[in-house]
Protein backbone atom coordinates (compact mmCIF):
# COMPACT_ATOMS: atom_id res chain seq x y z
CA UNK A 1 0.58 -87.91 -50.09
CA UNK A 2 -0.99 -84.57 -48.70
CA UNK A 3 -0.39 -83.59 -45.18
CA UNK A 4 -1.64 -80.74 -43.51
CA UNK A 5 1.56 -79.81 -41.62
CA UNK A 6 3.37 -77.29 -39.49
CA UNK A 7 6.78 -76.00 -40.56
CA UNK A 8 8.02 -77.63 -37.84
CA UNK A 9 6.69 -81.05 -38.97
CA UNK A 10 7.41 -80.84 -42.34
CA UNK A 11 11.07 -80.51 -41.32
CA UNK A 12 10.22 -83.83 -39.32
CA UNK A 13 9.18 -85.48 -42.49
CA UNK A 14 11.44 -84.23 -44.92
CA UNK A 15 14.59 -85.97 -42.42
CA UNK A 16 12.17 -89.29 -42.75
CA UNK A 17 11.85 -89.31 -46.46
CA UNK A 18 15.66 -87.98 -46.69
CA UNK A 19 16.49 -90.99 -44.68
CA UNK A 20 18.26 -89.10 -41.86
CA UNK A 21 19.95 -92.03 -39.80
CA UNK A 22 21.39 -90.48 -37.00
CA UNK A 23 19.32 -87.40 -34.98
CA UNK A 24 20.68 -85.88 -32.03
CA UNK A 25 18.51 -83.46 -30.20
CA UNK A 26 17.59 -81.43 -27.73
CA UNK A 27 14.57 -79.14 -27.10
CA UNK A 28 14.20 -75.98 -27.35
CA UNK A 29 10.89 -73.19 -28.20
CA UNK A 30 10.25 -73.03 -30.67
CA UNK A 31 12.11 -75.81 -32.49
CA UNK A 32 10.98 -78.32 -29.92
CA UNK A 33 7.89 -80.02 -32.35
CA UNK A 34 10.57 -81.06 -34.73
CA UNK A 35 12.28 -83.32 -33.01
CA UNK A 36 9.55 -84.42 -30.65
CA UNK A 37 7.65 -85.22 -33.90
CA UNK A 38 11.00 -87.53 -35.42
CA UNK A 39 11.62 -89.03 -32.01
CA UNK A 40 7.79 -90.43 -32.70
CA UNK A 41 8.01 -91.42 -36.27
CA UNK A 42 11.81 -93.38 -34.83
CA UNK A 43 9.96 -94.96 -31.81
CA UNK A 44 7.05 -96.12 -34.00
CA UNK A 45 9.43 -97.28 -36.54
CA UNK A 46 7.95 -94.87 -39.63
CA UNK A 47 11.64 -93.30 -39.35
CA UNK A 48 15.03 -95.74 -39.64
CA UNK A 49 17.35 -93.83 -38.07
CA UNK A 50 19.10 -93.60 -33.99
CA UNK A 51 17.46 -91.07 -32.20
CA UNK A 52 20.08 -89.30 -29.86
CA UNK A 53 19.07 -87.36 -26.85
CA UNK A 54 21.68 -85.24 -25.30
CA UNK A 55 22.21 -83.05 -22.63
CA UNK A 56 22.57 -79.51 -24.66
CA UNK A 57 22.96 -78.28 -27.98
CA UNK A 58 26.39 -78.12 -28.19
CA UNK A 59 26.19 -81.98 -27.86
CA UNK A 60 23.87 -82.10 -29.94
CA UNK A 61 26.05 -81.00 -32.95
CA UNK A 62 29.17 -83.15 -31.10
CA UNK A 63 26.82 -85.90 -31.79
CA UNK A 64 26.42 -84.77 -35.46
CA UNK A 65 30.03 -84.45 -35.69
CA UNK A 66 30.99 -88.20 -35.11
CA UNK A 67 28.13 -89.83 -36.36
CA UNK A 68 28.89 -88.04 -40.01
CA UNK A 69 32.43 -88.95 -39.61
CA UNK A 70 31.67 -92.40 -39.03
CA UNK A 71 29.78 -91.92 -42.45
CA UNK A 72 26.35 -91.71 -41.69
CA UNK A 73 23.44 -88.93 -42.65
CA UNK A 74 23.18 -86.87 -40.07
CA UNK A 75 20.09 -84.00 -38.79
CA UNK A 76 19.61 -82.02 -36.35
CA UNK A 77 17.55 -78.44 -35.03
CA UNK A 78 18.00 -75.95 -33.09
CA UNK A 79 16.55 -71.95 -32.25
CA UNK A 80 18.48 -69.06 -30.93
CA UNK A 81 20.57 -69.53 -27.87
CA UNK A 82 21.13 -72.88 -29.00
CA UNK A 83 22.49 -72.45 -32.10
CA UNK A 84 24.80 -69.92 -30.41
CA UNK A 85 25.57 -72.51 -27.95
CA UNK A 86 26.48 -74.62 -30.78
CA UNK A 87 29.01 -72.22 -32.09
CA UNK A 88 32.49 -73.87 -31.53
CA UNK A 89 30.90 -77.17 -33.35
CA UNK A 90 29.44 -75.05 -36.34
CA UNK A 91 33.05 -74.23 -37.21
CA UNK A 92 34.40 -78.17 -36.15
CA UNK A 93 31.50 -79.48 -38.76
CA UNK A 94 32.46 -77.49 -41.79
CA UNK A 95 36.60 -77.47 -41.68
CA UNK A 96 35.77 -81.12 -41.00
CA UNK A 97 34.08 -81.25 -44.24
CA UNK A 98 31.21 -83.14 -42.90
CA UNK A 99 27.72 -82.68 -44.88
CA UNK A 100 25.17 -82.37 -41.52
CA UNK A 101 21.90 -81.00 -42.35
CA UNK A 102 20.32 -78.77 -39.23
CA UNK A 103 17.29 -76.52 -39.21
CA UNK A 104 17.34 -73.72 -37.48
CA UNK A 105 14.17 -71.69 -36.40
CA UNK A 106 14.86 -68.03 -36.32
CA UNK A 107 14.26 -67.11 -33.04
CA UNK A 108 15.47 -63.22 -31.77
CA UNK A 109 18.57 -63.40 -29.48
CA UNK A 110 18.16 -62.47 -25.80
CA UNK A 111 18.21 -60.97 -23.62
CA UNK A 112 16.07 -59.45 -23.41
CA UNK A 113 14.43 -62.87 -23.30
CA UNK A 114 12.01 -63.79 -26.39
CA UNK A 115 10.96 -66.45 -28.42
CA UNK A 116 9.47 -64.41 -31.07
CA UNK A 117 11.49 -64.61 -34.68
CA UNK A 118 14.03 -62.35 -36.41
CA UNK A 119 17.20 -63.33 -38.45
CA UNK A 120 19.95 -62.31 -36.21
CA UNK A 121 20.18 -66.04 -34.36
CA UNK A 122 21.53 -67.46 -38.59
CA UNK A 123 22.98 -64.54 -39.82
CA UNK A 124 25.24 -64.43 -36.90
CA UNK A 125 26.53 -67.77 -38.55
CA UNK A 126 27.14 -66.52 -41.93
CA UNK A 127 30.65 -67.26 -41.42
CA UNK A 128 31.03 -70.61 -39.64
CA UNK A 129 31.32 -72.29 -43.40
CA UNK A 130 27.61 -73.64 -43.39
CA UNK A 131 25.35 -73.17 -46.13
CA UNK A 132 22.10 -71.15 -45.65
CA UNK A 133 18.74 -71.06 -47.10
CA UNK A 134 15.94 -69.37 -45.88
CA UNK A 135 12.37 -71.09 -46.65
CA UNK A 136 9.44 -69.00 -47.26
CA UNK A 137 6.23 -72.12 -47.20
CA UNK A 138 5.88 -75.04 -45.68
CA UNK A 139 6.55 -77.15 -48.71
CA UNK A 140 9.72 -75.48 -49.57
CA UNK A 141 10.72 -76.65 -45.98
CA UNK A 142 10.12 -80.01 -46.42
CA UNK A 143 12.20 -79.99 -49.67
CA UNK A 144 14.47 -78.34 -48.93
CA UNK A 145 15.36 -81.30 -46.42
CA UNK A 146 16.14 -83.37 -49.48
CA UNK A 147 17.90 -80.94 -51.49
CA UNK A 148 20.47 -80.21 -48.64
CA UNK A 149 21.24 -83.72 -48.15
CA UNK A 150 22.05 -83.84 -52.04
CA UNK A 151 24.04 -80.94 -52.27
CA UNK A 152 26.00 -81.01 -49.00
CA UNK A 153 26.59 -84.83 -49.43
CA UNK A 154 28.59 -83.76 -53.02
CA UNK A 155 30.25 -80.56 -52.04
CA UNK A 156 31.49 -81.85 -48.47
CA UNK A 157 29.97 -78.91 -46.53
CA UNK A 158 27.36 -78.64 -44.07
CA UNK A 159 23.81 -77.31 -44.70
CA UNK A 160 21.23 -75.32 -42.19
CA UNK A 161 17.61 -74.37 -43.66
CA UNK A 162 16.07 -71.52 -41.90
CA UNK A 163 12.52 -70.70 -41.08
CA UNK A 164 10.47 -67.98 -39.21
CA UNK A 165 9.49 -68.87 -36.17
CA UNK A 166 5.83 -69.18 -35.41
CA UNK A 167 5.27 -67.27 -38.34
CA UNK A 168 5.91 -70.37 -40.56
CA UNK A 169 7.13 -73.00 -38.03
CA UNK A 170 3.87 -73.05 -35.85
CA UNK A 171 1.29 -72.44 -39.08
CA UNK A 172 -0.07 -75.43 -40.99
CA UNK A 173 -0.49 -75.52 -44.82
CA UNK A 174 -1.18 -78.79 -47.13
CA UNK A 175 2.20 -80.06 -47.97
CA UNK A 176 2.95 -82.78 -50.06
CA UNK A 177 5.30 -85.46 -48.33
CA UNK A 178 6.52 -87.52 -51.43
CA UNK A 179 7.00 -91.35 -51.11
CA UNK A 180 9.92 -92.40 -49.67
CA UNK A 181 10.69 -94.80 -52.97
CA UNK A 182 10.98 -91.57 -55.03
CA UNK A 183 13.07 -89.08 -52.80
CA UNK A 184 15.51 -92.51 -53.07
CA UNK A 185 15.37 -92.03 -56.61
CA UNK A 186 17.04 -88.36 -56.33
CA UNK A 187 18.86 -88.93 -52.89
CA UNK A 188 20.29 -91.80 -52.71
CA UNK A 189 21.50 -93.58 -49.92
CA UNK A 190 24.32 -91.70 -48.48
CA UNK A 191 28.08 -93.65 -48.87
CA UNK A 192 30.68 -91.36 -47.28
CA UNK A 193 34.00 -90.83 -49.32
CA UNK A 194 36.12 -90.84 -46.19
CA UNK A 195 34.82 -92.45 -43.06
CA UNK A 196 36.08 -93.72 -39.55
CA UNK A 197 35.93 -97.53 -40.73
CA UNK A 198 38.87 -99.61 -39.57
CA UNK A 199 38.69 -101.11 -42.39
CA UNK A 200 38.94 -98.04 -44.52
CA UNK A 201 42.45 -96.84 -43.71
CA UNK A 202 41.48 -94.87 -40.06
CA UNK A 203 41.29 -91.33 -41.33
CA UNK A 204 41.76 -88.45 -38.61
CA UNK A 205 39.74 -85.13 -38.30
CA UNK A 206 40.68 -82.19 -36.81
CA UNK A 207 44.26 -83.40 -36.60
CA UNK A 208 47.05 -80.40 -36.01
CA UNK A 209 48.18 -78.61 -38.72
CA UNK A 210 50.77 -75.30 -39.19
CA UNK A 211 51.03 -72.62 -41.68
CA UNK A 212 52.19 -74.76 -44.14
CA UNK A 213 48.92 -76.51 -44.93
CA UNK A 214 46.00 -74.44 -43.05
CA UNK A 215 45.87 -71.58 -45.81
CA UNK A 216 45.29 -74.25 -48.35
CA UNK A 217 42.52 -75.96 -46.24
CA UNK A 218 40.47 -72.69 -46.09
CA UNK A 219 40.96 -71.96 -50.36
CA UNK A 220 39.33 -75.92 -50.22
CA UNK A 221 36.16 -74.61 -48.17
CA UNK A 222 36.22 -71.73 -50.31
CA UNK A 223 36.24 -73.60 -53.43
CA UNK A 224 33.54 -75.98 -52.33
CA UNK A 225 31.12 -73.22 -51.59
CA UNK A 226 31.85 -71.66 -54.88
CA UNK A 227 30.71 -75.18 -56.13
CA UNK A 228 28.10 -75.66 -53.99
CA UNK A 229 26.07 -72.51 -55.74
CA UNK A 230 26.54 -73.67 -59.38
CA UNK A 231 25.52 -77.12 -57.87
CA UNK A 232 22.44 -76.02 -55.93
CA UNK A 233 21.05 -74.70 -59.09
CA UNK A 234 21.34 -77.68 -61.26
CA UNK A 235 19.92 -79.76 -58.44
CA UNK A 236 16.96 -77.54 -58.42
CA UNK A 237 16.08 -78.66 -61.85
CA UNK A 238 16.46 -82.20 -61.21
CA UNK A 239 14.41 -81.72 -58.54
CA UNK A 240 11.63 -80.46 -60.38
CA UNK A 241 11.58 -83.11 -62.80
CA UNK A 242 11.22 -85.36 -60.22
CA UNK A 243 8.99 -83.73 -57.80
CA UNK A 244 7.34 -80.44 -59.80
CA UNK A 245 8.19 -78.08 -57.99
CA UNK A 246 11.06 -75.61 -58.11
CA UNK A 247 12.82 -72.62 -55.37
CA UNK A 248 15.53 -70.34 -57.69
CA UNK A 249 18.26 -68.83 -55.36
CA UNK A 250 16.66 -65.70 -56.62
CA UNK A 251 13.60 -65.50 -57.70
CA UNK A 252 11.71 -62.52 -59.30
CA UNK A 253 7.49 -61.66 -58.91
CA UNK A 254 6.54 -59.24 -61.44
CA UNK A 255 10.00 -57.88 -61.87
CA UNK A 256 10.04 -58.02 -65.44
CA UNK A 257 8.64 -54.18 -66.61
CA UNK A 258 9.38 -53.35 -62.83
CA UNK A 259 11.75 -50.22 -62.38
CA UNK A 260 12.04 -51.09 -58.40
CA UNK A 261 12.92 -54.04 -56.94
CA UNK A 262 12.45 -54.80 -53.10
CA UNK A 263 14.50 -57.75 -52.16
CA UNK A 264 13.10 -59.88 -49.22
CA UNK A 265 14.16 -63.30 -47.49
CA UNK A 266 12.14 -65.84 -45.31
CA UNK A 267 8.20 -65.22 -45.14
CA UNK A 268 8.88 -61.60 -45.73
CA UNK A 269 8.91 -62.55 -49.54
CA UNK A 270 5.30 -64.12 -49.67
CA UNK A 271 3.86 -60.99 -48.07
CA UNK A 272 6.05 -59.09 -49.93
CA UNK A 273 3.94 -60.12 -53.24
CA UNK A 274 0.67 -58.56 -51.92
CA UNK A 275 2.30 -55.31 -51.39
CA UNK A 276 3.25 -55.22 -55.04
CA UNK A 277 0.48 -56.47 -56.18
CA UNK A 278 -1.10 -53.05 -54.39
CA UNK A 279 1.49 -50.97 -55.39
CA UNK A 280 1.09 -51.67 -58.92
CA UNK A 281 -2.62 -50.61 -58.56
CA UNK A 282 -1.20 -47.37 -57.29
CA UNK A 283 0.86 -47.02 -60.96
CA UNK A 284 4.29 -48.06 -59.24
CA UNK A 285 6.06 -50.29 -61.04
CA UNK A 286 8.22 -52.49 -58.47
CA UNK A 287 8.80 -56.05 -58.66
CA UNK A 288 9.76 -58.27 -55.32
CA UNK A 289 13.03 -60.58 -55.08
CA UNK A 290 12.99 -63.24 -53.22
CA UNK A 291 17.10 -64.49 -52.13
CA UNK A 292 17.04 -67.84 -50.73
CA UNK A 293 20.41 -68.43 -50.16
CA UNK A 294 22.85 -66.06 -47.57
CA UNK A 295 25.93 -68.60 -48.15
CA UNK A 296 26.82 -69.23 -51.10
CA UNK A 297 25.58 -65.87 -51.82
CA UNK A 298 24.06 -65.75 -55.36
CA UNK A 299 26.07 -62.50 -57.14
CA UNK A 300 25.38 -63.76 -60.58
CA UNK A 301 21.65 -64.15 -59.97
CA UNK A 302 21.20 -60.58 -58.06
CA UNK A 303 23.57 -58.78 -60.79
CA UNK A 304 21.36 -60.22 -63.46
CA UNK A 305 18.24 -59.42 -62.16
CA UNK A 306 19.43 -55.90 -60.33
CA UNK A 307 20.27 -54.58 -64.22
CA UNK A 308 18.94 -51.94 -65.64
CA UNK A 309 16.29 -50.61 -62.70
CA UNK A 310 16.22 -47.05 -61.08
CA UNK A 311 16.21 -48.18 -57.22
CA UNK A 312 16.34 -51.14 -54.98
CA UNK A 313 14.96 -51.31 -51.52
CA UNK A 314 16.42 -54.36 -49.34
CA UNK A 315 14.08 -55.92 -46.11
CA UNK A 316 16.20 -57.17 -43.49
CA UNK A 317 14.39 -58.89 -40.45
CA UNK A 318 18.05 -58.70 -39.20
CA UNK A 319 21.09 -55.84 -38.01
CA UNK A 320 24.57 -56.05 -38.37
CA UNK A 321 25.36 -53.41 -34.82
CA UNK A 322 27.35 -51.04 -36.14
CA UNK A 323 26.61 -51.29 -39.84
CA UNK A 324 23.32 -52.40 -41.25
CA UNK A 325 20.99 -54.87 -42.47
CA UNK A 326 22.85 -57.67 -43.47
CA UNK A 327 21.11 -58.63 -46.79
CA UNK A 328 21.62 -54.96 -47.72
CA UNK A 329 25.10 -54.95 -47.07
CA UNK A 330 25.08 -58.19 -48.99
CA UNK A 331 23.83 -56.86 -52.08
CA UNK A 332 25.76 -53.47 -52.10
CA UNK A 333 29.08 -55.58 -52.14
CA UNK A 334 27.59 -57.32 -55.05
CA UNK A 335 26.52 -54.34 -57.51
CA UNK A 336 29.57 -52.32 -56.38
CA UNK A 337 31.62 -53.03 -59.33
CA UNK A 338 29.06 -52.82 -61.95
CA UNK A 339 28.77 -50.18 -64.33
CA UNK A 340 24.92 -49.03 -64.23
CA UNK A 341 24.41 -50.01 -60.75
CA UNK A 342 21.05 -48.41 -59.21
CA UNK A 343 20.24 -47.00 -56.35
CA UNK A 344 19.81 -49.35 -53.17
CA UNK A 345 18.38 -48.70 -49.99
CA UNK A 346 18.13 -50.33 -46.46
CA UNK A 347 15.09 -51.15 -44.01
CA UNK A 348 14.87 -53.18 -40.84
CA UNK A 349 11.79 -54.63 -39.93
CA UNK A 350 10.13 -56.74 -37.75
CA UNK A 351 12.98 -57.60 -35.55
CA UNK A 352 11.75 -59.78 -32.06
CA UNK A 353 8.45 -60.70 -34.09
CA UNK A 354 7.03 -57.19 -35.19
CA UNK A 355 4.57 -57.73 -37.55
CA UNK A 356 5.80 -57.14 -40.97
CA UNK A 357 2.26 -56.05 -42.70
CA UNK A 358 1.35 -55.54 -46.49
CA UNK A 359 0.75 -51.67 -45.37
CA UNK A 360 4.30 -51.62 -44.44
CA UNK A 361 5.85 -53.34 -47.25
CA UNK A 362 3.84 -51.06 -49.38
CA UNK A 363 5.29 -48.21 -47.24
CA UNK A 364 9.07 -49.23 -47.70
CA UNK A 365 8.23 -49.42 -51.41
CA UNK A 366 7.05 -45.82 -51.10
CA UNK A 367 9.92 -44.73 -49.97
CA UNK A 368 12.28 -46.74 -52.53
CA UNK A 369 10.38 -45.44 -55.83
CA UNK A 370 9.68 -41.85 -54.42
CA UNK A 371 12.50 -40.71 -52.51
CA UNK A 372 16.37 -41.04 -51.57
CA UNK A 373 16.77 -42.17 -47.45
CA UNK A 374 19.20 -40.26 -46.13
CA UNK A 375 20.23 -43.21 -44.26
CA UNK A 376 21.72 -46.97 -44.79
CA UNK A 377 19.35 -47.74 -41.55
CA UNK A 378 15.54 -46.98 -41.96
CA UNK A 379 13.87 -48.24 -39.07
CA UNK A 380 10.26 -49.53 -40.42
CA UNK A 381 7.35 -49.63 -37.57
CA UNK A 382 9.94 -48.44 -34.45
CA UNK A 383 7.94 -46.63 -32.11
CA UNK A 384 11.70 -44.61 -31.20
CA UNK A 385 11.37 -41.31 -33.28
């Protein structure tokens, strides 16, 4: 059925139709609507699941923690502060192998304080073995719910889908919730391999381990992320034979005459089209790149589609301090070894919630089809000179 929802609330309904049984929560701007809006659909029994409320975030995931290892599907969201908070648990749920699903709403780190969105909150996380997408609409949101559950559930890893905050989490759009009888058909119910039964042999997590076997453990997560890319690919297209509708790890909007390429993430990417769309008016030839995926990055997909242009520009709504944008970085490491790589060059924009605008997309492709930047950091829209 059609809903006109927030992207907020169509993370809400995409744990209901996933069948989410265990949520732990706890509030915080602008994440808050989610799990208000599932501790409604539990308490008027729309949603089967426990509804947890804990004290702070880093209970939150604690909570996530044991009621996965005791084998059931658990959710959870978060912003900001609190998914730094969360930080020590990030790392506990993926070396414990345990496929939690958590939204996070990018939110700008303070101080100073802000609730306004940039990537730097996620991206910060890159490393803590959880898988990332970033959502660009409302209805990728939602479904991207489901396929998380699906893909973490066979890999073994944890999953966090990302979304701009206000931007995308506060705006409604006509989404499609699907019935809860068909989202069973492609996610089934969720029967853990290992759990903390008794009766199924009481396995131990986090148990001590030496040199002798921690190595190995990591090559495992490795491994399983490798897997995990391959795997959220070929779920895609099951997906869209259920459902009809489809999100590439990389997908391309006019790229295919294009001789630029400006590679975007989040709601960046929808804008992004308009400013090509413009550009091309103007006689440049650039194509926009959406990446939906930071971990498992997708090298095969960006070396594919990188080949055989004159220039890339990359969009971060992030900053590594110290290097650069961290998509840009990203995608350097990827092209490095090939042959006929092109030219690629860095912007940040929009960080703490600065409008990112058609008229300065269509600046930043400017720059990428008519001249070199002298610099791996171009600052788009700073009022510093």
């Amino acid at each position: 059925m059609k809903k006109v929802l927030t992207g907020n609330h169509s993370v809400s309904f995409g744990a209901m139709v996933a069948r989410a049984e265990v949520v732990a929560a706890y509030p915080i701007t602008p994440q808050t609507q989610i799990v208000e809006r599932i501790s409604e659909l539990c308490a008027d029994g729309e949603m089967d699941a426990r509804f947890v409320k804990v004290e702070s975030e880093h209970s939150a995931m604690a909570a996530c923690i044991g009621a996965s290892a005791a084998g059931s599907r658990a959710f959870t969201a978060t912003s900001a502060q609190g998914l730094a908070l969360m930080d020590e648990m990030l790392h506990w749920a993926s070396h414990a192998r345990l496929p939690i699903v958590m939204s996070n709403i990018n939110r700008a780190m303070g101080p100073p304080w802000t609730i306004w969105t940039d990537q730097n909150d996620s991206i910060s996380r890159r490393d803590t073995g959880w898988m990332q997408f970033y959502c660009s609409s409302n209805q990728e949101v939602l479904d991207t719910v489901i396929q998380s559950f699906k893909v973490a559930e066979q890999v073994k890893m944890p999953a966090m889908l990302i979304l701009d905050a206000f931007v995308l989490s506060h705006t409604s759009e006509p989404v499609d919730v699907p019935d809860i009888e068909l989202v069973d058909s492609y996610l089934p119910k969720y029967q853990a391999e290992f759990d903390m039964d008794p009766a199924h042999g009481h396995p131990a997590y986090g148990a001590l381990t030496n040199e002798h076997w921690y190595y190995e453990l990591q090559i495992k997560m490795q491994r399983a992320m490798d897997e995990a890319l391959d795997l959220i690919v070929e779920e895609d297209k099951k997906f869209e034979k259920v459902f009809g509708r489809s999100y590439p790890v990389v997908e391309g909007y006019r790229t295919e005459d294009a001789d630029y390429l400006i590679f975007t993430s989040g709601t960046v990417a929808s804008t992004a089209k308009d400013a090509v769309d413009a550009a091309r008016e103007q006689g440049i030839k650039v194509g926009n790149v959406k990446v939906r995926l930071l971990r498992p990055f997708p090298k095969p997909q960006i070396r594919e589609i990188a080949k055989g242009r004159k220039r890339l520009g990359v969009i971060d709504r992030n900053i590594s301090y110290g290097s650069e944008g961290v998509f840009f970085t990203e995608i350097k490491s990827c092209l490095y070894g090939e042959a006929d790589r092109p030219e690629i060059h860095g912007f940040i924009a929009g960080l703490g919630g600065r409008d990112i605008t058609v008229d300065s997309i269509l600046e930043m492709i400017r720059q990428t089809a008519e001249q070199s930047p002298e610099s791996d950091i171009n600052w788009q829209g700073a009022k510093l000179a």
